[in-house]
Structure formats: structure tokens, C-alpha cells
N, C-alpha and C. Protein backbone atom coordinates (compact mmCIF):
# COMPACT_ATOMS: atom_id res chain seq x y z
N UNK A 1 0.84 -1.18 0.00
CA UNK A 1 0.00 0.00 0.00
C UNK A 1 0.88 1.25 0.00
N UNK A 2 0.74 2.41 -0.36
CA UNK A 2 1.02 3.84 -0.81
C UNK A 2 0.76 4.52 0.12
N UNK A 3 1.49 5.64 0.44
CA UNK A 3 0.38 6.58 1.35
C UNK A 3 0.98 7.54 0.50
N UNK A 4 -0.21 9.38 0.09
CA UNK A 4 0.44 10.37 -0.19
C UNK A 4 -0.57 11.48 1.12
N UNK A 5 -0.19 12.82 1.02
CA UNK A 5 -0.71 13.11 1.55
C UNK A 5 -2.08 13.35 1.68
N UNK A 6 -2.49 12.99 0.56
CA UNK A 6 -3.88 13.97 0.57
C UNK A 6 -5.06 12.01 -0.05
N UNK A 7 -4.22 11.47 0.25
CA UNK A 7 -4.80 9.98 -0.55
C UNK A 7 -3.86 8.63 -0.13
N UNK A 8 -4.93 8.04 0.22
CA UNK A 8 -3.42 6.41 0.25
C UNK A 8 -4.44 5.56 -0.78
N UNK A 9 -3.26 4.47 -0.53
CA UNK A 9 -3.80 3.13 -1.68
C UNK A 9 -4.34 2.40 -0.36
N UNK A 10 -5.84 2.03 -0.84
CA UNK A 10 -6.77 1.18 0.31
C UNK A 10 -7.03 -0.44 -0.33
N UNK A 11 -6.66 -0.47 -1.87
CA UNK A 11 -6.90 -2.07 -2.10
C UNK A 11 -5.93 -2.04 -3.46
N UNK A 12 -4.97 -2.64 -3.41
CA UNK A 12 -3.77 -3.00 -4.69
C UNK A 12 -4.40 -3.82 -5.78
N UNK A 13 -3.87 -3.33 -7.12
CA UNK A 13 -4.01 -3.96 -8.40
C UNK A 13 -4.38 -5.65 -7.98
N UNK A 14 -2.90 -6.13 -7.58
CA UNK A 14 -3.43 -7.51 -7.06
C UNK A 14 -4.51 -8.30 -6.44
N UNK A 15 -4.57 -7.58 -5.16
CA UNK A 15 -6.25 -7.57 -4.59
C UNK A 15 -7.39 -7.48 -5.45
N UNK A 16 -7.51 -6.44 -6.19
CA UNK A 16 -8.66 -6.21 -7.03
C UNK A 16 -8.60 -7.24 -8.34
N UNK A 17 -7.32 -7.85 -8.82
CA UNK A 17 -7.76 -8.80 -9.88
C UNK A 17 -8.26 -10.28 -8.79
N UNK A 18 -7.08 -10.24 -7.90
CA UNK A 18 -7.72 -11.88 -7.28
C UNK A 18 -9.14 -11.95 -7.14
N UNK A 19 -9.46 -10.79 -6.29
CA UNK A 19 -11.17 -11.15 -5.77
C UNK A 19 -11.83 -10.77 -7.38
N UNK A 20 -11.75 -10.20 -8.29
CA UNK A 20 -12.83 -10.27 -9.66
C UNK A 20 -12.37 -11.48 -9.98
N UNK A 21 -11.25 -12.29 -10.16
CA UNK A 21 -11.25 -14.08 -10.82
C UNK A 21 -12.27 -14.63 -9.68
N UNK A 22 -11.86 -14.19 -8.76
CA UNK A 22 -12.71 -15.39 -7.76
C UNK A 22 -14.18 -15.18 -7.66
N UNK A 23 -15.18 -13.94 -8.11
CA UNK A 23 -16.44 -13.56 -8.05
C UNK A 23 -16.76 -13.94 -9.56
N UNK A 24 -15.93 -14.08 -10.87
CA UNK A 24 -16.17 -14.93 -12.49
C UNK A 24 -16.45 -16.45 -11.62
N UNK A 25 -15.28 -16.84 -11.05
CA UNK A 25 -15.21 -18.32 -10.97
C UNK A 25 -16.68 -18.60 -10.27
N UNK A 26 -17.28 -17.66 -9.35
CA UNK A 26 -18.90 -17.91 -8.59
C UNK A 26 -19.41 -18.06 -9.54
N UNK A 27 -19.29 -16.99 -10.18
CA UNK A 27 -20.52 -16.94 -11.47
C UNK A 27 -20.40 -18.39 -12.14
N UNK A 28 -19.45 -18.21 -12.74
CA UNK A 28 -19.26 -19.35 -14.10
C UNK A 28 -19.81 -20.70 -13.20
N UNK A 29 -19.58 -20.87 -11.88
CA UNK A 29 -20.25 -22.34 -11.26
C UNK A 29 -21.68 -22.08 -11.31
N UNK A 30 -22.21 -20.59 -10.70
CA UNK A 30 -23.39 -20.83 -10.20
C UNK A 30 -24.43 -20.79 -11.20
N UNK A 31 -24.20 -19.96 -12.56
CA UNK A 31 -24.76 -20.30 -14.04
C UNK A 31 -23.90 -21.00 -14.86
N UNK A 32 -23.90 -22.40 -14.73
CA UNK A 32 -23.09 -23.11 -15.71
C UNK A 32 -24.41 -23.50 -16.41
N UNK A 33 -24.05 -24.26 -17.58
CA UNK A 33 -24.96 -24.42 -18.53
C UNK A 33 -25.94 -23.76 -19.09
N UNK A 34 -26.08 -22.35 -18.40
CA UNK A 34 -26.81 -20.86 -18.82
C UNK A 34 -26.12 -20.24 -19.32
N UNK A 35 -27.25 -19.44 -20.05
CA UNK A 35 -26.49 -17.84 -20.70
C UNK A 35 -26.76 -16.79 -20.01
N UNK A 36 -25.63 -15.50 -20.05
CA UNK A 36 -26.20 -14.71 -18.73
C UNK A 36 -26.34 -13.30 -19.67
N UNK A 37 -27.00 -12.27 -19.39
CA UNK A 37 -26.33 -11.44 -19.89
C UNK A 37 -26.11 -10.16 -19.21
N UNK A 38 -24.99 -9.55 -19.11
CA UNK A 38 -24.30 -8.88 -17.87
C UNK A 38 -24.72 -7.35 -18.53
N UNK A 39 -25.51 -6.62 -17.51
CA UNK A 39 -26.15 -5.32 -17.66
C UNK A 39 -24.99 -4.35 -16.86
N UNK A 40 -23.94 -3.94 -17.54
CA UNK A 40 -22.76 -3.02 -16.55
C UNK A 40 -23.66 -1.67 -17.14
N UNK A 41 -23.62 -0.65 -15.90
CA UNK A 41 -23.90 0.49 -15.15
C UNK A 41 -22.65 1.42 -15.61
N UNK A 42 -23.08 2.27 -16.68
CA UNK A 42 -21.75 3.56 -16.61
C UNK A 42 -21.82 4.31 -15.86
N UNK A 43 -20.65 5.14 -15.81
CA UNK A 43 -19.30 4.94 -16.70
C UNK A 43 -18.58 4.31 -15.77
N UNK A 44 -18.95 4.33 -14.41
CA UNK A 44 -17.66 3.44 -12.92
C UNK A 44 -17.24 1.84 -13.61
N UNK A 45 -18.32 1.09 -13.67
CA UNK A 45 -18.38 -0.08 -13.61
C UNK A 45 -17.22 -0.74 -14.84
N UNK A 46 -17.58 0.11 -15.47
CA UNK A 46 -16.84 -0.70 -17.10
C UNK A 46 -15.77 -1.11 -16.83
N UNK A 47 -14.68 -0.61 -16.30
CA UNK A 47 -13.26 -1.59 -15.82
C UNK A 47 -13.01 -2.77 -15.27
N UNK A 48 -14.30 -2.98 -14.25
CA UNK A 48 -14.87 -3.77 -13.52
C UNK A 48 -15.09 -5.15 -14.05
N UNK A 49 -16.39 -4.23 -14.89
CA UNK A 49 -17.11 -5.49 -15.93
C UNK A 49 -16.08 -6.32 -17.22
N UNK A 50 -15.30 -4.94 -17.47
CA UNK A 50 -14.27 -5.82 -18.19
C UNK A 50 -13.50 -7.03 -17.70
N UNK A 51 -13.18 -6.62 -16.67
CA UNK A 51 -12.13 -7.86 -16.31
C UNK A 51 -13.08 -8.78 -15.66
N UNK A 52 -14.53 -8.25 -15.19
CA UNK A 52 -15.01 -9.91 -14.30
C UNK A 52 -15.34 -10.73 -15.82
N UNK A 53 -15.87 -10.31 -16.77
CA UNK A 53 -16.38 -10.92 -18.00
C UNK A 53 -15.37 -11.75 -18.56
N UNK A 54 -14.64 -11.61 -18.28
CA UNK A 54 -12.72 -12.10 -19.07
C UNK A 54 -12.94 -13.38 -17.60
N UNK A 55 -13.44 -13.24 -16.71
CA UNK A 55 -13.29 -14.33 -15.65
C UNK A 55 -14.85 -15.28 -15.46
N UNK A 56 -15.03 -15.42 -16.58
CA UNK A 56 -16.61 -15.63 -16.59
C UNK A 56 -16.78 -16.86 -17.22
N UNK A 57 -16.80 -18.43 -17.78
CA UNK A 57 -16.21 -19.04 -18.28
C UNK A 57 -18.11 -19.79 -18.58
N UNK A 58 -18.95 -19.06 -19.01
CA UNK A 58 -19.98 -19.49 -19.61
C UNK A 58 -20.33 -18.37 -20.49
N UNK A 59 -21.53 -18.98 -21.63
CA UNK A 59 -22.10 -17.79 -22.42
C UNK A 59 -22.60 -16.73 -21.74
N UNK A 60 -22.02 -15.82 -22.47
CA UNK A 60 -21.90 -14.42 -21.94
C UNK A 60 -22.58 -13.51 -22.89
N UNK A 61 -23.14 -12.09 -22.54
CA UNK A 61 -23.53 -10.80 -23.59
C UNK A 61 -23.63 -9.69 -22.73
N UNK A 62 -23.30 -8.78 -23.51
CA UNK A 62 -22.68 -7.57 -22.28
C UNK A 62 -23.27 -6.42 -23.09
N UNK A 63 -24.06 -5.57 -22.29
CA UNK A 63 -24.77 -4.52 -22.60
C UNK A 63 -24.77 -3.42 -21.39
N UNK A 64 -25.09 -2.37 -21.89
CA UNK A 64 -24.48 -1.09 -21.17
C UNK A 64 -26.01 -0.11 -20.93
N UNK A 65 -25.99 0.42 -19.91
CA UNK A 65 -27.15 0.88 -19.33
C UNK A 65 -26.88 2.10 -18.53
N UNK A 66 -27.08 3.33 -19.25
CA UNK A 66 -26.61 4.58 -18.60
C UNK A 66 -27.67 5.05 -17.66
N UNK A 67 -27.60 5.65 -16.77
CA UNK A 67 -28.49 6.61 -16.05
C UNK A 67 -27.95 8.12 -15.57
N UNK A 68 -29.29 8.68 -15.24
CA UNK A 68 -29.19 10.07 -14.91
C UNK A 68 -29.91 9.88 -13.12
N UNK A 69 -28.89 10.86 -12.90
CA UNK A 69 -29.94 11.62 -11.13
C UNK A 69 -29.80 12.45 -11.31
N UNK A 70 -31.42 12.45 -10.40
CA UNK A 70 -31.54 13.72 -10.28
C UNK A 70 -31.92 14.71 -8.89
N UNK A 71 -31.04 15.44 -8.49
CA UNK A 71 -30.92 16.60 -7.37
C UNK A 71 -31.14 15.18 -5.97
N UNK A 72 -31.62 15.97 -5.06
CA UNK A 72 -31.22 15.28 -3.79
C UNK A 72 -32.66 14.48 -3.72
N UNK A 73 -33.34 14.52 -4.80
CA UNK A 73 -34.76 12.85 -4.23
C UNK A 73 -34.27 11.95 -4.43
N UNK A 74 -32.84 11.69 -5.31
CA UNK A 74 -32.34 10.34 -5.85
C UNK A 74 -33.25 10.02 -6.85
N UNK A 75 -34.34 10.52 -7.11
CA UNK A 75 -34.75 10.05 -8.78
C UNK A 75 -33.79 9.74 -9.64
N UNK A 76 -33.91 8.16 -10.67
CA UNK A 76 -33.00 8.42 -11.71
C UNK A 76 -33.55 8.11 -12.99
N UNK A 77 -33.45 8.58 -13.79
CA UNK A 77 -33.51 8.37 -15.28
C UNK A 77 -32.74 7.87 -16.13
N UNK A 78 -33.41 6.86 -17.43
CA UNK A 78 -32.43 6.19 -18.30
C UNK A 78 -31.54 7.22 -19.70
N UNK A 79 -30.34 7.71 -19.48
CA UNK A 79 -29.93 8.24 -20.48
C UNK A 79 -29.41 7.66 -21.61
N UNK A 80 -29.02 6.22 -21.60
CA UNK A 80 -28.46 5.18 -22.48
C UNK A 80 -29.60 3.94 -21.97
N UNK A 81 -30.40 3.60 -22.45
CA UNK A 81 -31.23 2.17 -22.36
C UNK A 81 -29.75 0.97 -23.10
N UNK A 82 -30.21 -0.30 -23.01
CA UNK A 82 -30.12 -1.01 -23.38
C UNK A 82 -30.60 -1.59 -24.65
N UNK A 83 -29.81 -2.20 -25.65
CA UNK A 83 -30.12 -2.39 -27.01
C UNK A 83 -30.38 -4.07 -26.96
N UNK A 84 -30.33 -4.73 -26.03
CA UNK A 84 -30.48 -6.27 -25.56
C UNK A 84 -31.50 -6.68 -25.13
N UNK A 85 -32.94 -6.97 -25.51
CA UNK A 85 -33.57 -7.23 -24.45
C UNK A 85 -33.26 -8.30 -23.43
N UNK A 86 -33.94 -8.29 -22.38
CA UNK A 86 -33.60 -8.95 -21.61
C UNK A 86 -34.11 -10.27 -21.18
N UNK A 87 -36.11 -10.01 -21.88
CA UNK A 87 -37.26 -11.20 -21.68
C UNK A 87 -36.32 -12.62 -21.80
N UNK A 88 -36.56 -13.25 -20.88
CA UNK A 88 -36.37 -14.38 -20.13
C UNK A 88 -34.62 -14.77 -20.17
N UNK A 89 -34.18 -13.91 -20.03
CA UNK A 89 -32.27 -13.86 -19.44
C UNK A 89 -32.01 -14.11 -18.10
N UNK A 90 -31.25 -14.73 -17.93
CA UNK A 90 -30.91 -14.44 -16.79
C UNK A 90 -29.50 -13.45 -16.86
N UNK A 91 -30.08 -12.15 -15.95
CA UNK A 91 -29.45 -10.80 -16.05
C UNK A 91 -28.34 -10.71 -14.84
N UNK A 92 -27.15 -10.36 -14.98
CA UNK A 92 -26.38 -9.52 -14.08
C UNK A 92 -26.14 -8.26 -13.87
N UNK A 93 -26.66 -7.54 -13.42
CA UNK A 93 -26.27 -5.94 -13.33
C UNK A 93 -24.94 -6.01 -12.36
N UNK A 94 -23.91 -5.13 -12.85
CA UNK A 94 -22.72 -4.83 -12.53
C UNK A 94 -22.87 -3.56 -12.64
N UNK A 95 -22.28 -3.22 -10.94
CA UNK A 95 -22.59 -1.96 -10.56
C UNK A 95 -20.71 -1.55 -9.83
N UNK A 96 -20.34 -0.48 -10.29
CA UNK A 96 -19.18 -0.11 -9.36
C UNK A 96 -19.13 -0.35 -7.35
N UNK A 97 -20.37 0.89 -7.69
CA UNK A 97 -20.28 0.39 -5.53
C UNK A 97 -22.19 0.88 -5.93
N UNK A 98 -22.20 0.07 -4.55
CA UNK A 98 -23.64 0.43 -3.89
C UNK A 98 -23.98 1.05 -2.43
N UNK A 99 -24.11 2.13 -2.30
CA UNK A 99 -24.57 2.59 -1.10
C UNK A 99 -25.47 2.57 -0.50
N UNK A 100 -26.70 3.54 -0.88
CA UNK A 100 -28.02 3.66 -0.01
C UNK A 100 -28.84 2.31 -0.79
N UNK A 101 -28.40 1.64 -2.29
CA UNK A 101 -29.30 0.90 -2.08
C UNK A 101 -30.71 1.05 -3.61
N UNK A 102 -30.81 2.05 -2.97
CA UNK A 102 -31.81 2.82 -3.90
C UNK A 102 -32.00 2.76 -5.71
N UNK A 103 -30.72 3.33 -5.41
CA UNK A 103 -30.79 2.88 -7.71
C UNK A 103 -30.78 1.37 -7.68
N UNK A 104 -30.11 0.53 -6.87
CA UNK A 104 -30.04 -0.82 -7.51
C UNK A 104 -31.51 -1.37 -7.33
N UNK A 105 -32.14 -0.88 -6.22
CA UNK A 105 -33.63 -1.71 -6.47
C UNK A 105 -34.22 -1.59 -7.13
N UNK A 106 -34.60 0.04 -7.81
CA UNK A 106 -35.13 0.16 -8.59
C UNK A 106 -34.09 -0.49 -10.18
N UNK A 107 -33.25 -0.81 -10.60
CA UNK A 107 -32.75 -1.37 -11.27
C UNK A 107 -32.94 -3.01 -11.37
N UNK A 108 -32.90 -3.14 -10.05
CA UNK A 108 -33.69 -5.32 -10.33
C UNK A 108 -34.83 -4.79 -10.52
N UNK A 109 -35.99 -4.06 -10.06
CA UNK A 109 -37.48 -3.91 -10.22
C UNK A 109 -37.37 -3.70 -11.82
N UNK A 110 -36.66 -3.00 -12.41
CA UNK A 110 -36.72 -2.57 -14.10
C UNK A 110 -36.40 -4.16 -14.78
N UNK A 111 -35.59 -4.68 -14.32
CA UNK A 111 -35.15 -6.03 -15.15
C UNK A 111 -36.19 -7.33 -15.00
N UNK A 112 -36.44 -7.05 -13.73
CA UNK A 112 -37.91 -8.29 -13.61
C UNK A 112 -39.45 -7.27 -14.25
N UNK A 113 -39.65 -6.44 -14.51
CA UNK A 113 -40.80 -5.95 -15.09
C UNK A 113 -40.18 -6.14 -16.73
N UNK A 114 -38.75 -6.06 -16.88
CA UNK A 114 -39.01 -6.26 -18.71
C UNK A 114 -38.99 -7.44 -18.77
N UNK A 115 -39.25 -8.73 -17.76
CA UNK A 115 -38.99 -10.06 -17.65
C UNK A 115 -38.25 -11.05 -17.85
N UNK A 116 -36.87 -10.57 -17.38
CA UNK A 116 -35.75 -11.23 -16.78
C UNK A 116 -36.06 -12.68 -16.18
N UNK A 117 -35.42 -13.62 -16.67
CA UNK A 117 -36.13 -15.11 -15.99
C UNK A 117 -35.16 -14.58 -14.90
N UNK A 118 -34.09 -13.98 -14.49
CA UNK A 118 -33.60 -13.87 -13.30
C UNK A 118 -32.43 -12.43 -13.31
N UNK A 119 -32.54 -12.20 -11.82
CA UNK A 119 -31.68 -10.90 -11.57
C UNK A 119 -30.58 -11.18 -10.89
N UNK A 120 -29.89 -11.12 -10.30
CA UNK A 120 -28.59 -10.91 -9.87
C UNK A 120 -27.82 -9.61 -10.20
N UNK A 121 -26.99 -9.41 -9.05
CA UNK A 121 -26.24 -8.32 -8.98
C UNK A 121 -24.61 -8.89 -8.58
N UNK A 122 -23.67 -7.93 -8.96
CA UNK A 122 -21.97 -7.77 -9.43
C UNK A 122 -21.63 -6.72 -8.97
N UNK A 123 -21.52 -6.06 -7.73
CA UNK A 123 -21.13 -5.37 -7.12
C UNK A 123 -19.58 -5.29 -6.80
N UNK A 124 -18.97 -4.44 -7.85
CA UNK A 124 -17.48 -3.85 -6.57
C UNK A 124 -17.07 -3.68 -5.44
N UNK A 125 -17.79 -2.88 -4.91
CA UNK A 125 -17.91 -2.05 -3.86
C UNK A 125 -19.07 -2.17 -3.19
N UNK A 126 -19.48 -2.32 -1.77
CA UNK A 126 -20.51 -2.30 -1.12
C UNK A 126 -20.36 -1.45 0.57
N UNK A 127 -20.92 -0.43 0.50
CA UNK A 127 -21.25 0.51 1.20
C UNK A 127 -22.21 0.13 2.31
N UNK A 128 -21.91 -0.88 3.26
CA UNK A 128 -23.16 -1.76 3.61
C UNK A 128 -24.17 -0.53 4.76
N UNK A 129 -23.15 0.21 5.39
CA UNK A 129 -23.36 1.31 6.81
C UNK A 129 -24.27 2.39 5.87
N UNK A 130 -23.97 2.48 4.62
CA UNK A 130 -25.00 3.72 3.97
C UNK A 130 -26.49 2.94 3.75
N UNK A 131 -26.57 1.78 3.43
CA UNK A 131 -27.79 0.99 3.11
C UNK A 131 -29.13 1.77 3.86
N UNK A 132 -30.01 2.12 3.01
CA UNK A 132 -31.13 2.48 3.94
C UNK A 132 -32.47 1.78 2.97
N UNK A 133 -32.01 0.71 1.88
CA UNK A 133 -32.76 -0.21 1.73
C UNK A 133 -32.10 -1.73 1.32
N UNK A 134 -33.31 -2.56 1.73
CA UNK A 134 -32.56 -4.04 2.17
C UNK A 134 -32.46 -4.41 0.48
N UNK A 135 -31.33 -4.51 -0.26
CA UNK A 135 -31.33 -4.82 -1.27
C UNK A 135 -29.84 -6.31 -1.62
N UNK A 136 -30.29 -7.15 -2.40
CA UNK A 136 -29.49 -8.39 -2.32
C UNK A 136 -28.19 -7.92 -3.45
N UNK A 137 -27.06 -8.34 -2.84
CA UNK A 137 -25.99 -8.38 -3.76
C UNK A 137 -25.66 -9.61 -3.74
N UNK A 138 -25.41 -10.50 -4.76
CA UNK A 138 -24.94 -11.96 -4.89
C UNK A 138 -23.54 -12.13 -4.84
N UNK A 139 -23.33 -11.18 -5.43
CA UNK A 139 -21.52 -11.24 -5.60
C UNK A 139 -20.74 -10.14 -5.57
N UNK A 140 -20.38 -9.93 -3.95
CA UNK A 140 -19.67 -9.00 -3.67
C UNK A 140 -18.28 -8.71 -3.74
N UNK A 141 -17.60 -7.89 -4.19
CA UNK A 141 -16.19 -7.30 -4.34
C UNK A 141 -15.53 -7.51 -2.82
N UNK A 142 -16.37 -6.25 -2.12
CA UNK A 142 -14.92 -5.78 -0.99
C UNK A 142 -16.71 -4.57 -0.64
N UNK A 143 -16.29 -4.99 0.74
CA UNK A 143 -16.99 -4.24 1.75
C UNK A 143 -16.20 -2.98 2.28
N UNK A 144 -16.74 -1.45 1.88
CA UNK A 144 -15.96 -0.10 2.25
C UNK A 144 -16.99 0.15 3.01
N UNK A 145 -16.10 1.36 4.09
CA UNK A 145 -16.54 2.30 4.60
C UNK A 145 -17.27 3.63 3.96
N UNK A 146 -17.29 4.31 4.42
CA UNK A 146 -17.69 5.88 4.12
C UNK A 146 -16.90 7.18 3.09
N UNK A 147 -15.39 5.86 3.25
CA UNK A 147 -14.44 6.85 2.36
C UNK A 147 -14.50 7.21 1.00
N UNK A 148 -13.86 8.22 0.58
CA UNK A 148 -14.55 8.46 -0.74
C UNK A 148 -13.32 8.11 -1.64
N UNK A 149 -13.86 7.17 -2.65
CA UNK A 149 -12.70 6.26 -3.49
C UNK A 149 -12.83 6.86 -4.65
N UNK A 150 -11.47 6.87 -5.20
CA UNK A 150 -11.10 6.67 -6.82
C UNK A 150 -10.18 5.32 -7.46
N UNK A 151 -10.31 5.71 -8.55
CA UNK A 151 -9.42 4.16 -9.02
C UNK A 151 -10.53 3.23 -9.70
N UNK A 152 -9.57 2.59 -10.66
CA UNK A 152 -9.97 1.24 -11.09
C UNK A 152 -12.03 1.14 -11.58
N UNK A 153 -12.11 2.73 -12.26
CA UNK A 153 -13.33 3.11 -12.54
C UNK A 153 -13.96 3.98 -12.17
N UNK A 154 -13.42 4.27 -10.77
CA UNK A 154 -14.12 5.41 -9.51
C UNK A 154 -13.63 6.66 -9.69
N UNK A 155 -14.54 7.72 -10.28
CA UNK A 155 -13.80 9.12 -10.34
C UNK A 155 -14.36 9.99 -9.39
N UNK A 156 -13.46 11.29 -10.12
CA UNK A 156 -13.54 12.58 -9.25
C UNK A 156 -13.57 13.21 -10.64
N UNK A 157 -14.93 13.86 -11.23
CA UNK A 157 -15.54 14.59 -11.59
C UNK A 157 -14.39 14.00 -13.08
N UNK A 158 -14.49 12.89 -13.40
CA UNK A 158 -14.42 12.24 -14.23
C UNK A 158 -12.62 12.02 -14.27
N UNK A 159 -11.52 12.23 -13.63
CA UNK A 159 -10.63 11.92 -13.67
C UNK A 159 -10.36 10.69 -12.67
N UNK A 160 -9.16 9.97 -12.72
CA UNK A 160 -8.86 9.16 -11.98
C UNK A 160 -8.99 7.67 -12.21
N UNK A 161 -10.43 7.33 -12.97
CA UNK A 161 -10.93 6.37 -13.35
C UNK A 161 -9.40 5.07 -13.76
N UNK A 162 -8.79 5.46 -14.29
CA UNK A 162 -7.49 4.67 -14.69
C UNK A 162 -6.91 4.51 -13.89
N UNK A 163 -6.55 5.15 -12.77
CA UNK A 163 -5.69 4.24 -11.38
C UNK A 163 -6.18 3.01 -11.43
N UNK A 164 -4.50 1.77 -11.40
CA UNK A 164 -4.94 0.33 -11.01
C UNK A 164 -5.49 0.12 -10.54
N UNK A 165 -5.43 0.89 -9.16
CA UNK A 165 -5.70 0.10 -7.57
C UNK A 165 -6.59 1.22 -7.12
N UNK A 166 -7.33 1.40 -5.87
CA UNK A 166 -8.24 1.64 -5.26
C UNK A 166 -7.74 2.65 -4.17
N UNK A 167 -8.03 4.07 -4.09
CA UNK A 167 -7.44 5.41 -3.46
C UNK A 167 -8.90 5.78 -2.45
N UNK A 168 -8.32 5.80 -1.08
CA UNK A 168 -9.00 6.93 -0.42
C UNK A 168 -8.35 8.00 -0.45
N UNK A 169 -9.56 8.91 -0.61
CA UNK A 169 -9.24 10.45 -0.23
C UNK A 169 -8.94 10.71 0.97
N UNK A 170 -7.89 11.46 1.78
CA UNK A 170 -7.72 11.35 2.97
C UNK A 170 -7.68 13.02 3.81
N UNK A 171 -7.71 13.88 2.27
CA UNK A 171 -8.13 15.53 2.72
C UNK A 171 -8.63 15.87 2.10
N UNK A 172 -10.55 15.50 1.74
CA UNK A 172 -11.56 15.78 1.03
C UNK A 172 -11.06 17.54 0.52
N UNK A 173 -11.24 18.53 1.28
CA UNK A 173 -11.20 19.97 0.88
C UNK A 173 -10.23 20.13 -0.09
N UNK A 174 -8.50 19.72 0.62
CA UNK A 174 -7.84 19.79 -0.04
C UNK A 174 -7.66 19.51 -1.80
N UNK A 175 -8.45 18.39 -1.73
CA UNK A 175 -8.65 17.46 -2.82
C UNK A 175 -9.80 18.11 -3.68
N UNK A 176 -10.44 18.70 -2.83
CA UNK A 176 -11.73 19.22 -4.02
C UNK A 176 -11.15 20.86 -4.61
N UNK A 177 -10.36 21.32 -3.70
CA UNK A 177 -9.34 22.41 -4.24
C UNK A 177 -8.69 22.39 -5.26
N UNK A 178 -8.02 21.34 -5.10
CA UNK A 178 -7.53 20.85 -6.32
C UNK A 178 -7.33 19.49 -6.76
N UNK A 179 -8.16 19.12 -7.53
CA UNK A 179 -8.37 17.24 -7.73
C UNK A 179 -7.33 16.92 -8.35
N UNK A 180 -6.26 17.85 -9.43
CA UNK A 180 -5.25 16.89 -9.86
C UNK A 180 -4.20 16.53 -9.06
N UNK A 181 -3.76 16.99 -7.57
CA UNK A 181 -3.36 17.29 -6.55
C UNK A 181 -2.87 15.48 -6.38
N UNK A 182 -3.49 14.74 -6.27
CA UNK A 182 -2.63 13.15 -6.64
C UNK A 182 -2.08 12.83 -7.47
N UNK A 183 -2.57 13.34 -8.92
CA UNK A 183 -2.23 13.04 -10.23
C UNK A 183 -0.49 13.51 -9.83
N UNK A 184 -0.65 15.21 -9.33
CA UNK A 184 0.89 15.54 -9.18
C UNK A 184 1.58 14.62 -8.65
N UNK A 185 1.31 13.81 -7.67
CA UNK A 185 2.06 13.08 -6.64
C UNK A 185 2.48 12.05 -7.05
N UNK A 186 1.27 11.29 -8.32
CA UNK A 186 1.32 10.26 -8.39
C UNK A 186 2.41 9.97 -9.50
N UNK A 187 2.61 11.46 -10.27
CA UNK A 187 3.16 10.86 -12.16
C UNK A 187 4.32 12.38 -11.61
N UNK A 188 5.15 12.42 -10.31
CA UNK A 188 5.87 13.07 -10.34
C UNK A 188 7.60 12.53 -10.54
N UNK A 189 7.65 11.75 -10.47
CA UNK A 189 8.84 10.94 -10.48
C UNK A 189 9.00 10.55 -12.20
């Protein structure tokens, strides 16, 4: 692990490929002889979904599903639908992290109303202390705290996403002062 000042490294390249082979290898046992087709969540997830799909060792189809929020009700809206239907798939939504909960339910509720023979979720990240609805993740990454991550998909107002490994912020202000403020640290040598 790294430390800089304003950010350390909270989960290494290594970490993050072992546990995505080992959450493909769930999958690929627990739908063997099925086809799945994996609904990844932009723009976080896609790094994610790339490499669990590469660890996935049954028929596979991978489709992309944008959304919008909106202001502080958490309403969200579809800005990219899906070009796949889904009627009688069994679906994975792959989500970067999940916090309160909220978009992902309403996201299994969307996949069983277009009639998904089944839902499942591919979670990175799980925010379990923010949860303020009871929602199922099948296949979890790595259980975080409250900290606020970049890396390996996770941005800051769209940078960062390309770090290997997994960064807490460790002086929010500082950092929102100036967000390239790791980048310096990181690509100074």
C-alpha cells in the first residue's frame, strides 16, 4: 500500500484482480450451462465489468445501461437504455459500488418488469453502513466504509478512473481544491 498526503492506496491492483477471478469463478459455477447477460452500469463499472467478463467461463452478452440523477430525491432516469432485451435472461447488473441501495432496487425492479427469468447483482464495492434499503448483492467485491474512493473506474468529476488500484481520499477539501493534486504526486517521479 502507498500513502500520499492527501490519498493512500486502500486495495492494490493484485487484490482487485484476485477477488474479480474469484467472483467470475462464482458466477461461471453458479450459471453453468446458462447464458447470462451482464447489464454493466456507466461509466464506474466498465473496468470492472471488463475484467469480471474475461473471468466468466460461460455464455456471456454484455450490454451497457446509462443513467441520470436527479438533485437530492435520488430520482433516476435512463440516459443510455439497453439495445439487448432482456425477456427471459438471466441478467447480471454490474454496478461499481452500492450505497443507499436505492438505484439498484429500482434497477432489479426494471429487469424483472421487462422479464428477466432472473436478476442478480456484481457489485465492486458495497457501502453496507450507507444501506437504507434491504437490497441483495450476490456477488460482492470488498466491503468499504464511508471513504470516498477513486481508481480502477471510480472518479472525481471524471478523472482518476485509470488508477490500477483503489485510493481513499484522505483531505476531502484539499482534494476538491484541487483534484489533480494526486495526479501531481502520483506521475511526479
Amino acid at each position: 500500500m502507498t500513502d500520499y498526503p492527501f490519498a493512500t492506496e486502500v486495495i492494490t491492483e493484485a487484490d482487485l484482480k484476485s477477488r474479480v477471478r474469484e467472483l467470475g469463478e462464482a458466477i461461471s459455477k453458479d450459471y453453468q450451462g446458462r447464458a447470462l447477460l451482464f447489464v454493466v452500469i456507466l461509466n464506474g463499472a466498465v473496468l470492472f465489468a471488463a475484467d469480471l467478463v474475461r473471468n466468466v467461463d460461460v455464455l456471456s452478452e454484455v450490454d451497457f445501461l446509462g443513467l441520470n440523477r436527479f438533485g437530492e430525491s435520488g430520482r433516476i432516469g435512463i440516459a443510455m437504455d439497453l439495445s439487448t432485451p432482456v425477456f427471459d435472461r438471466n441478467v447480471i447488473i454490474v454496478e461499481d459500488i452500492v450505497d443507499t441501495g436505492l438505484t439498484l432496487t429500482v434497477l432489479r425492479r426494471m429487469m424483472t418488469d421487462r422479464g428477466a427469468a432472473s436478476v442478480s447483482t456484481a457489485a465492486l464495492f458495497d457501502k453496507t453502513r450507507r444501506r437504507v434499503t434491504d437490497v441483495p448483492i450476490e456477488y460482492r467485491g470488498f466491503e468499504v466504509g464511508d471513504e470516498f474512493l477513486i481508481g480502477y473506474g471510480l472518479d472525481w468529476q471524471g478523472i482518476y478512473r485509470n488508477l490500477r488500484s483503489i485510493w481513499a481520499v484522505l483531505d476531502i477539501e484539499a482534494f476538491v481544491q484541487d483534484p489533480k493534486v494526486l495526479s501531481k504526486q502520483l506521475h511526479s517521479g
